[in-house]
PDB file of N, CA and C in Angstrom:
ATOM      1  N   UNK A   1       3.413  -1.326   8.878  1.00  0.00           N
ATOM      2  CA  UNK A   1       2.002  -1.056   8.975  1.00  0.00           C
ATOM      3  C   UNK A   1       1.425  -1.729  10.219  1.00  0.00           C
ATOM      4  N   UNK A   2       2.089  -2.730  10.650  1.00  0.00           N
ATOM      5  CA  UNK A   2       1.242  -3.681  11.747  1.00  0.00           C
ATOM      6  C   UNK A   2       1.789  -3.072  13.052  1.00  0.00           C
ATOM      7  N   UNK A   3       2.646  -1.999  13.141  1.00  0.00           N
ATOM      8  CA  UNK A   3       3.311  -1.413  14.284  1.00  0.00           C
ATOM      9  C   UNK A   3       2.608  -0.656  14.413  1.00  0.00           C
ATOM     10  N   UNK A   4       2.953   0.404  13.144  1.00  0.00           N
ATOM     11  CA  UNK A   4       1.513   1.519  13.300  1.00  0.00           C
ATOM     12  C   UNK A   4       0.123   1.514  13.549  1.00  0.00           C
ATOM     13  N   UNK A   5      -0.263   0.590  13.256  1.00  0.00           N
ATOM     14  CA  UNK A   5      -1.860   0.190  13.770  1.00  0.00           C
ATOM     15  C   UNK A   5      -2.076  -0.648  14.741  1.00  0.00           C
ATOM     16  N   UNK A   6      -0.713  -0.826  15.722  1.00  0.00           N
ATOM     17  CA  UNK A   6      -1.042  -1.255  16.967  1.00  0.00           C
ATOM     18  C   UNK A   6      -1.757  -3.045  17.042  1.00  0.00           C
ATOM     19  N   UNK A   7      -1.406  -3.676  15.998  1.00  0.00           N
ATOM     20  CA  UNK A   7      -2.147  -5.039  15.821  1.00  0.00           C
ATOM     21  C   UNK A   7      -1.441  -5.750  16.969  1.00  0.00           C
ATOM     22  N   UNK A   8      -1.704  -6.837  16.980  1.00  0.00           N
ATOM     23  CA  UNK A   8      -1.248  -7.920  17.474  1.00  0.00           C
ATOM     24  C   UNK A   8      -0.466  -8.966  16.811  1.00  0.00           C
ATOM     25  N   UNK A   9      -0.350  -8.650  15.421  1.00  0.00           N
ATOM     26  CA  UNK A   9       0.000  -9.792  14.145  1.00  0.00           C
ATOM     27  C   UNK A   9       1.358 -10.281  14.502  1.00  0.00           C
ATOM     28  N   UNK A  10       1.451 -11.636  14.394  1.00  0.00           N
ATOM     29  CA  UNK A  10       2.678 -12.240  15.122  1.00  0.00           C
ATOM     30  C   UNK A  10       3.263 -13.178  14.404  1.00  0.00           C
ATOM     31  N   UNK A  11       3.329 -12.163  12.651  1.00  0.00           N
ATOM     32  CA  UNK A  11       3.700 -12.937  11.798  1.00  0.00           C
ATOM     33  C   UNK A  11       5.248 -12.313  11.493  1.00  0.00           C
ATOM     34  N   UNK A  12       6.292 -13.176  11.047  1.00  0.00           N
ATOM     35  CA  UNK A  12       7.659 -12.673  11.170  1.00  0.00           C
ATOM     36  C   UNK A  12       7.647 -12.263   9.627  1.00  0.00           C
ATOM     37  N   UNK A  13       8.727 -10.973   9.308  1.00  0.00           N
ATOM     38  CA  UNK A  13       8.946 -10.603   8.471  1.00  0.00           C
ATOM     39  C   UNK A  13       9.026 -11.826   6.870  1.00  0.00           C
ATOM     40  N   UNK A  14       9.363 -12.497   7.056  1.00  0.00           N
ATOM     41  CA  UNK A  14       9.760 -14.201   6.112  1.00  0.00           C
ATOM     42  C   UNK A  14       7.676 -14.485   5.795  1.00  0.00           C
ATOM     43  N   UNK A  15       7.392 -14.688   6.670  1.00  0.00           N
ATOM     44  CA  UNK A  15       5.672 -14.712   6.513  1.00  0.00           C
ATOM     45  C   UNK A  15       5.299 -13.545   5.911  1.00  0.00           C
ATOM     46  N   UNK A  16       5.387 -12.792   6.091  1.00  0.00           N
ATOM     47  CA  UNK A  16       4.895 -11.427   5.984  1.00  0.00           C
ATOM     48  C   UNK A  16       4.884 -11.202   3.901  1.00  0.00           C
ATOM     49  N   UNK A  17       5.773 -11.083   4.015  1.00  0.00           N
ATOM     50  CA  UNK A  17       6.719 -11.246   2.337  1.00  0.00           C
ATOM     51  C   UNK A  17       5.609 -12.233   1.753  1.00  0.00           C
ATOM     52  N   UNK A  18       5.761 -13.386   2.127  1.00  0.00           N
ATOM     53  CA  UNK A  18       5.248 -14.374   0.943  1.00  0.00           C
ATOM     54  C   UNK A  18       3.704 -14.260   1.102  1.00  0.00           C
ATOM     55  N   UNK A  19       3.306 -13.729   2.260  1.00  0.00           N
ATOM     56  CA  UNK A  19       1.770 -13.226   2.146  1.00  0.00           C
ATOM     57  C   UNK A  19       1.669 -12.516   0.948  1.00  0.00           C
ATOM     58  N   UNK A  20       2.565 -11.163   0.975  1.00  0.00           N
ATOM     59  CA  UNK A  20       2.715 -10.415   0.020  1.00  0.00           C
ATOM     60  C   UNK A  20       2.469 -10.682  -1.364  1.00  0.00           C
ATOM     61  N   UNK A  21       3.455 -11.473  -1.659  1.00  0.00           N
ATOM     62  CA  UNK A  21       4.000 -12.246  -2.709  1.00  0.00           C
ATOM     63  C   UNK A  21       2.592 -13.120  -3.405  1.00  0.00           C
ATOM     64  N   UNK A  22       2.359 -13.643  -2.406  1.00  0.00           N
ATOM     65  CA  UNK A  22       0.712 -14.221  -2.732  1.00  0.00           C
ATOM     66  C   UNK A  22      -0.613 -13.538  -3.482  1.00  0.00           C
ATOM     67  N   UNK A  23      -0.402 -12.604  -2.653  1.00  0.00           N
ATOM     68  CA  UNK A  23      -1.474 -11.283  -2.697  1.00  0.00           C
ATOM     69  C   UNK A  23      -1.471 -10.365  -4.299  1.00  0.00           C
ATOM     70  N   UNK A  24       0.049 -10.305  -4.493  1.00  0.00           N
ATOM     71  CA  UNK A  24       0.523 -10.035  -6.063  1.00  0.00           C
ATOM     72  C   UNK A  24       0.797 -11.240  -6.769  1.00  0.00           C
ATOM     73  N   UNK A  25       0.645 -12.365  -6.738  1.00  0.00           N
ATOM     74  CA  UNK A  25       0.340 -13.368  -7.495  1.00  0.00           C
ATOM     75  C   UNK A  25      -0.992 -13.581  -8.337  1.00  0.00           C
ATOM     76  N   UNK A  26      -1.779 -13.113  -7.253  1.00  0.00           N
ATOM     77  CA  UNK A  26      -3.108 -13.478  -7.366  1.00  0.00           C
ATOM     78  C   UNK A  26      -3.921 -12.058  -8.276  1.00  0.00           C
ATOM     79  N   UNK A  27      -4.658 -11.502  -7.650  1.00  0.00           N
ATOM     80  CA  UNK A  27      -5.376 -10.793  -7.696  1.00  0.00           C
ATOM     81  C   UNK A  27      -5.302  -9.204  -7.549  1.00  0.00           C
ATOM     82  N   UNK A  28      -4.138  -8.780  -6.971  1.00  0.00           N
ATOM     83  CA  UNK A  28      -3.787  -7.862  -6.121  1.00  0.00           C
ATOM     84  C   UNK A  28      -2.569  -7.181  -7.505  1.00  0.00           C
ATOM     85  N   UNK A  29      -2.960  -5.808  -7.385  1.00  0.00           N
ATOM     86  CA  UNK A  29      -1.775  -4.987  -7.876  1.00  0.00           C
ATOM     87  C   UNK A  29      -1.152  -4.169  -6.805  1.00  0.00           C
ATOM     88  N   UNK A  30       0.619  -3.637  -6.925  1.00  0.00           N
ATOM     89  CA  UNK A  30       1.028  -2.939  -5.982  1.00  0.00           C
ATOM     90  C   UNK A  30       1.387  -1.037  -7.034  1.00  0.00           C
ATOM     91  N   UNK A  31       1.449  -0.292  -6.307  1.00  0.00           N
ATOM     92  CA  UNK A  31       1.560   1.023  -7.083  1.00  0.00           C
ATOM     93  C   UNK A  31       2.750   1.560  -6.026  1.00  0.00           C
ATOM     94  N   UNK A  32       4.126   2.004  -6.219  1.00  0.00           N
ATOM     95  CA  UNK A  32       4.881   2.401  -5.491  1.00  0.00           C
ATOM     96  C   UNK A  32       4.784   4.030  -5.458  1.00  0.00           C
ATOM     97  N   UNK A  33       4.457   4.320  -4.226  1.00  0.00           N
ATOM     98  CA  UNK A  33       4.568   6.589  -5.077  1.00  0.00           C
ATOM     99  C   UNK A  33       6.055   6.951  -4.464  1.00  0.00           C
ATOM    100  N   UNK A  34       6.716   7.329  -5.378  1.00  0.00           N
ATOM    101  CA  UNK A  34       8.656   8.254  -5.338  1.00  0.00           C
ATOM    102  C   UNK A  34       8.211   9.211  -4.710  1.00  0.00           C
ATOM    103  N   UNK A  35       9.206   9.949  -4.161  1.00  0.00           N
ATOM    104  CA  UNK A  35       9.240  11.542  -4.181  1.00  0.00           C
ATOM    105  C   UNK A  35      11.063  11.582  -3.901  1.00  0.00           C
ATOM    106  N   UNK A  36      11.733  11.985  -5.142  1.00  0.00           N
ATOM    107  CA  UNK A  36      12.802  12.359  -5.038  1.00  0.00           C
ATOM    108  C   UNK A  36      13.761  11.355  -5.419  1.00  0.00           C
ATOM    109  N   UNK A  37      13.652  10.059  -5.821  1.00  0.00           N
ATOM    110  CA  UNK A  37      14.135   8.790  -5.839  1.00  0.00           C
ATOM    111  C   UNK A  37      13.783   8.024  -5.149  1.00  0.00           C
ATOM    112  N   UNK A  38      12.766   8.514  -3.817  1.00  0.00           N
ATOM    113  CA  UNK A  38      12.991   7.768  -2.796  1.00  0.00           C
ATOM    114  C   UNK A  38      11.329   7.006  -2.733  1.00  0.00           C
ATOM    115  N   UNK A  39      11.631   5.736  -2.229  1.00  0.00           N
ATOM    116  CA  UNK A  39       9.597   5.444  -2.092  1.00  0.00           C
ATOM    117  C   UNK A  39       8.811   5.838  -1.065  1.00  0.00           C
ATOM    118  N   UNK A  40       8.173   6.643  -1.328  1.00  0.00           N
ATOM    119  CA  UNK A  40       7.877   7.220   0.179  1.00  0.00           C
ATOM    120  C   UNK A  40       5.928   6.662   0.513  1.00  0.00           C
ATOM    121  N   UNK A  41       5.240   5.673  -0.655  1.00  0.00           N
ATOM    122  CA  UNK A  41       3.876   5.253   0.148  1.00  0.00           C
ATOM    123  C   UNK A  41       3.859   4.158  -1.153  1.00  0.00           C
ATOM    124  N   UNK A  42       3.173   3.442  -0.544  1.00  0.00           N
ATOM    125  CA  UNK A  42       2.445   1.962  -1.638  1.00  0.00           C
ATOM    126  C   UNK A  42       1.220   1.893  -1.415  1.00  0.00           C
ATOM    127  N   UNK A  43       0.519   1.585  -2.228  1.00  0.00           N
ATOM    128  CA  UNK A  43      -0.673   1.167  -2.755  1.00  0.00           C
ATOM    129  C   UNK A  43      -0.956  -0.377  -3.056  1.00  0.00           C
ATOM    130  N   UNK A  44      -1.878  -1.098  -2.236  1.00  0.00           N
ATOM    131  CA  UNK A  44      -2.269  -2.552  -2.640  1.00  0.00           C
ATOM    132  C   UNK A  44      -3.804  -2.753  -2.874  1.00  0.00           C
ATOM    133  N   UNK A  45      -3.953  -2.721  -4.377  1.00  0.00           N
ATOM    134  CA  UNK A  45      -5.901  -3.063  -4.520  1.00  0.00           C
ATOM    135  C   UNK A  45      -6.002  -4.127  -5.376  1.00  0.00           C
ATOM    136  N   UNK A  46      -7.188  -4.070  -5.858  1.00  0.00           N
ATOM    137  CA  UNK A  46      -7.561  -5.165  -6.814  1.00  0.00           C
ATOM    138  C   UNK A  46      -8.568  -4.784  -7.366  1.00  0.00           C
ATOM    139  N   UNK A  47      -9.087  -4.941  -8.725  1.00  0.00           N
ATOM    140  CA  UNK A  47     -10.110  -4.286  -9.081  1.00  0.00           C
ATOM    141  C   UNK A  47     -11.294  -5.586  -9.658  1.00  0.00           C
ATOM    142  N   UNK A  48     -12.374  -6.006  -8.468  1.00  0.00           N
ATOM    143  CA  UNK A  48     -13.132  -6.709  -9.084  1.00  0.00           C
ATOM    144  C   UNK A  48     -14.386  -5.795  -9.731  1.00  0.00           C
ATOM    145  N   UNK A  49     -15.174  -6.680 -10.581  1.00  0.00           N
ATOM    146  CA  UNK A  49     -16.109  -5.747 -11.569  1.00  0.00           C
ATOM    147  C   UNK A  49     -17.151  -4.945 -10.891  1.00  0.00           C
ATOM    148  N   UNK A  50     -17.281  -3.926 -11.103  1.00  0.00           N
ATOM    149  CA  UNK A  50     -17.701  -2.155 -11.012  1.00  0.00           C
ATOM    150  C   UNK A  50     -17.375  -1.576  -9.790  1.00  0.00           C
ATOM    151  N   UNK A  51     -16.176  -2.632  -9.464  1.00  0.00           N
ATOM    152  CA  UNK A  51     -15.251  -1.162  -7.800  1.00  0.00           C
ATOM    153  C   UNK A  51     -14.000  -1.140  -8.319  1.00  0.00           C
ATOM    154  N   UNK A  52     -12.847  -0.969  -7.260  1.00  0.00           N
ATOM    155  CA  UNK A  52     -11.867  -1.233  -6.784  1.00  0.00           C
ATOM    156  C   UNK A  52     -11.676  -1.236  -5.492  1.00  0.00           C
ATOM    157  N   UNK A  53     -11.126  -2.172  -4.962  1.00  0.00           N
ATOM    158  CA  UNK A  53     -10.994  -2.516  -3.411  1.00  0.00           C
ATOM    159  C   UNK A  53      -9.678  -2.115  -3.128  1.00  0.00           C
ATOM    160  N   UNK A  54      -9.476  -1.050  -1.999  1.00  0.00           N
ATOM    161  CA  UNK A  54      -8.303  -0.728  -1.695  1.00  0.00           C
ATOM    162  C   UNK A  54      -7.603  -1.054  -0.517  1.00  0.00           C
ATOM    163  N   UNK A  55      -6.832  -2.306  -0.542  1.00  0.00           N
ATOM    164  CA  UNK A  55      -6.675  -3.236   0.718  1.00  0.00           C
ATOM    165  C   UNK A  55      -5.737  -2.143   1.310  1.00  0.00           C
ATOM    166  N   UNK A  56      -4.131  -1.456   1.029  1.00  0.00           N
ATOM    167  CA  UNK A  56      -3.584  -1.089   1.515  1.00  0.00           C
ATOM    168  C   UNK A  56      -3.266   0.618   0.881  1.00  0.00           C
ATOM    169  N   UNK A  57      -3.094   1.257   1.925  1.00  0.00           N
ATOM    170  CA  UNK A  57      -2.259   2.699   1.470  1.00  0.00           C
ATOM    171  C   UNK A  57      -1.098   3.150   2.626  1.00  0.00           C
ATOM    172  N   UNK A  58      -0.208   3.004   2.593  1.00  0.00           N
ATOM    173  CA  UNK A  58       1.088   3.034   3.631  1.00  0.00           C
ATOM    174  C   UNK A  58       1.964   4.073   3.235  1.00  0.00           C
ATOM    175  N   UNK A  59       2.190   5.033   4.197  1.00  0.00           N
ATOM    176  CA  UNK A  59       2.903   6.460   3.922  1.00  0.00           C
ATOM    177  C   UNK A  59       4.367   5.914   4.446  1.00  0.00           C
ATOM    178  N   UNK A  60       5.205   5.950   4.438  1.00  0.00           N
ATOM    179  CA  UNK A  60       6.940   5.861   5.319  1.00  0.00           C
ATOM    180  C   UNK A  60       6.629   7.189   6.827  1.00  0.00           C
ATOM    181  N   UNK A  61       6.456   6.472   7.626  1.00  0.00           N
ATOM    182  CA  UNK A  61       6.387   7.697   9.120  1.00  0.00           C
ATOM    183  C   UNK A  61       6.890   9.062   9.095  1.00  0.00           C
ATOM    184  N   UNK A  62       8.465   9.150   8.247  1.00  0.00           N
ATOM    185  CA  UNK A  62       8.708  10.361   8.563  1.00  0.00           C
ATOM    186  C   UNK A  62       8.559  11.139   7.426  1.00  0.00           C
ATOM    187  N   UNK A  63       7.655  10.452   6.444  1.00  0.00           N
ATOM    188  CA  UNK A  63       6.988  11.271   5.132  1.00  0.00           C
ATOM    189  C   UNK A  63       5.380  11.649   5.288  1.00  0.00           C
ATOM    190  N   UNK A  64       4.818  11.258   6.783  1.00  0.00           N
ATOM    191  CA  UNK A  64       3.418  11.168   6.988  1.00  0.00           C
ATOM    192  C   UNK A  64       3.506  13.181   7.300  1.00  0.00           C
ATOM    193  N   UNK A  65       2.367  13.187   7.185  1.00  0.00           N
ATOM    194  CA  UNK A  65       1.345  14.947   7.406  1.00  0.00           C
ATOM    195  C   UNK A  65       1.915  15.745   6.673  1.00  0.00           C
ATOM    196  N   UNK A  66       2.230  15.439   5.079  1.00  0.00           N
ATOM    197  CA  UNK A  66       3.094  16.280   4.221  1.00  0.00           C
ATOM    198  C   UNK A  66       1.737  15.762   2.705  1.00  0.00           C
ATOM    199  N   UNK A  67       1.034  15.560   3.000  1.00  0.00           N
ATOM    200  CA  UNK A  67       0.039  15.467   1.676  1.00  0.00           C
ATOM    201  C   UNK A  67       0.318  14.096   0.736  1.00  0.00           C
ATOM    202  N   UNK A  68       1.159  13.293   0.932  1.00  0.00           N
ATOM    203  CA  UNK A  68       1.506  12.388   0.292  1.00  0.00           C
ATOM    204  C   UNK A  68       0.177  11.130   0.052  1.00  0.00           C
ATOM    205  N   UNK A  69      -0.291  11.148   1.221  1.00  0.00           N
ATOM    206  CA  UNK A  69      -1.441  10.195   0.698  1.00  0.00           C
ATOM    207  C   UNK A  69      -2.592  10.954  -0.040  1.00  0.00           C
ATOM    208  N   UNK A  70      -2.761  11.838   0.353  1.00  0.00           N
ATOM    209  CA  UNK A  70      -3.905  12.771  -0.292  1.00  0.00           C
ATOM    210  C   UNK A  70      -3.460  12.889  -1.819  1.00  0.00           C
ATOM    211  N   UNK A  71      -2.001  12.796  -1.931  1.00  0.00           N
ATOM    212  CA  UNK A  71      -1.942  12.760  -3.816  1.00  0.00           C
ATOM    213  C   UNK A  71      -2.043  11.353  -4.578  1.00  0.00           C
ATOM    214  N   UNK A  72      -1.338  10.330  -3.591  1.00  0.00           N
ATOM    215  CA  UNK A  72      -2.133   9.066  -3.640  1.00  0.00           C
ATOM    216  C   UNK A  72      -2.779   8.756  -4.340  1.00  0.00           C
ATOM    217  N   UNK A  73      -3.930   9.090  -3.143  1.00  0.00           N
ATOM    218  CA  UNK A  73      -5.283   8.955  -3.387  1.00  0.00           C
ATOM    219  C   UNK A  73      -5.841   9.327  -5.092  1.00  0.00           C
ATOM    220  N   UNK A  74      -5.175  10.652  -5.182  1.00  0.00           N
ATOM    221  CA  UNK A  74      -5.779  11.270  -6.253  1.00  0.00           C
ATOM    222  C   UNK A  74      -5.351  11.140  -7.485  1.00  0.00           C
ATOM    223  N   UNK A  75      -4.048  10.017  -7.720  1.00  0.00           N
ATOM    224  CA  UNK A  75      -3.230   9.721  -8.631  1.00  0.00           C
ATOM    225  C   UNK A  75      -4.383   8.046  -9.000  1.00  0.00           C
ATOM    226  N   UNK A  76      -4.205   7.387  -7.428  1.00  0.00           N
ATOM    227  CA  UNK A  76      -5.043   6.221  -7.957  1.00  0.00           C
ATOM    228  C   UNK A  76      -6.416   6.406  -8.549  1.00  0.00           C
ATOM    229  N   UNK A  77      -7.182   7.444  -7.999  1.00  0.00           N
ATOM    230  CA  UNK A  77      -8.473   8.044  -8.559  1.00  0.00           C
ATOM    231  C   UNK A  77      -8.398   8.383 -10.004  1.00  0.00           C
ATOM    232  N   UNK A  78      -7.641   9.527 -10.460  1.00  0.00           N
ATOM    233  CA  UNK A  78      -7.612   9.688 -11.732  1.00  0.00           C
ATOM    234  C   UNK A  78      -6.635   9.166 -13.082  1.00  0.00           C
ATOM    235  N   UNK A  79      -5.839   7.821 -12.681  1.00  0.00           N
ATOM    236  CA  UNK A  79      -5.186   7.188 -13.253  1.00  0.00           C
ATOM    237  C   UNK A  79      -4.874   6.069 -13.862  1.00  0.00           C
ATOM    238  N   UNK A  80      -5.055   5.301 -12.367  1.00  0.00           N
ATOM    239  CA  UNK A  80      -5.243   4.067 -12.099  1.00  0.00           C
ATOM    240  C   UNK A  80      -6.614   3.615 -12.181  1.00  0.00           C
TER     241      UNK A  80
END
């Protein structure tokens, strides 16, 4: 995600993780979406009282412009 959006973040994979790890410790749920066996987008929110905050939605590059986030979206909308 930090490639694709061109950041500057100059945190090494080992950082990166236990950010993670933190983030689902705490407050934060993760939602994996399959297609085929395979994981092809994640989901990272948290739901404080009367929203949900949707920190992350990450497609896999060579699964992007095939509708995958758009069902996402619409799985976390009417499910989650």
């Amino acid at each position: 995600m930090i490639r694709d959006e061109g950041r500057r973040n100059r945190m090494t994979v080992p950082e990166l993780e236990q950010r993670m790890k933190s983030w689902l410790a705490s407050e934060y749920v993760a939602v994996l979406f399959e297609n085929g066996g395979e994981v092809v987008a994640y989901a990272l929110y948290r739901e404080p009282p009367e929203e949900i905050y949707l920190r992350q939605l990450f497609v896999v590059r060579n699964r992007r412009r095939k509708g995958i986030g758009k069902k996402a979206i619409k799985i976390l909308r009417s499910k989650i």
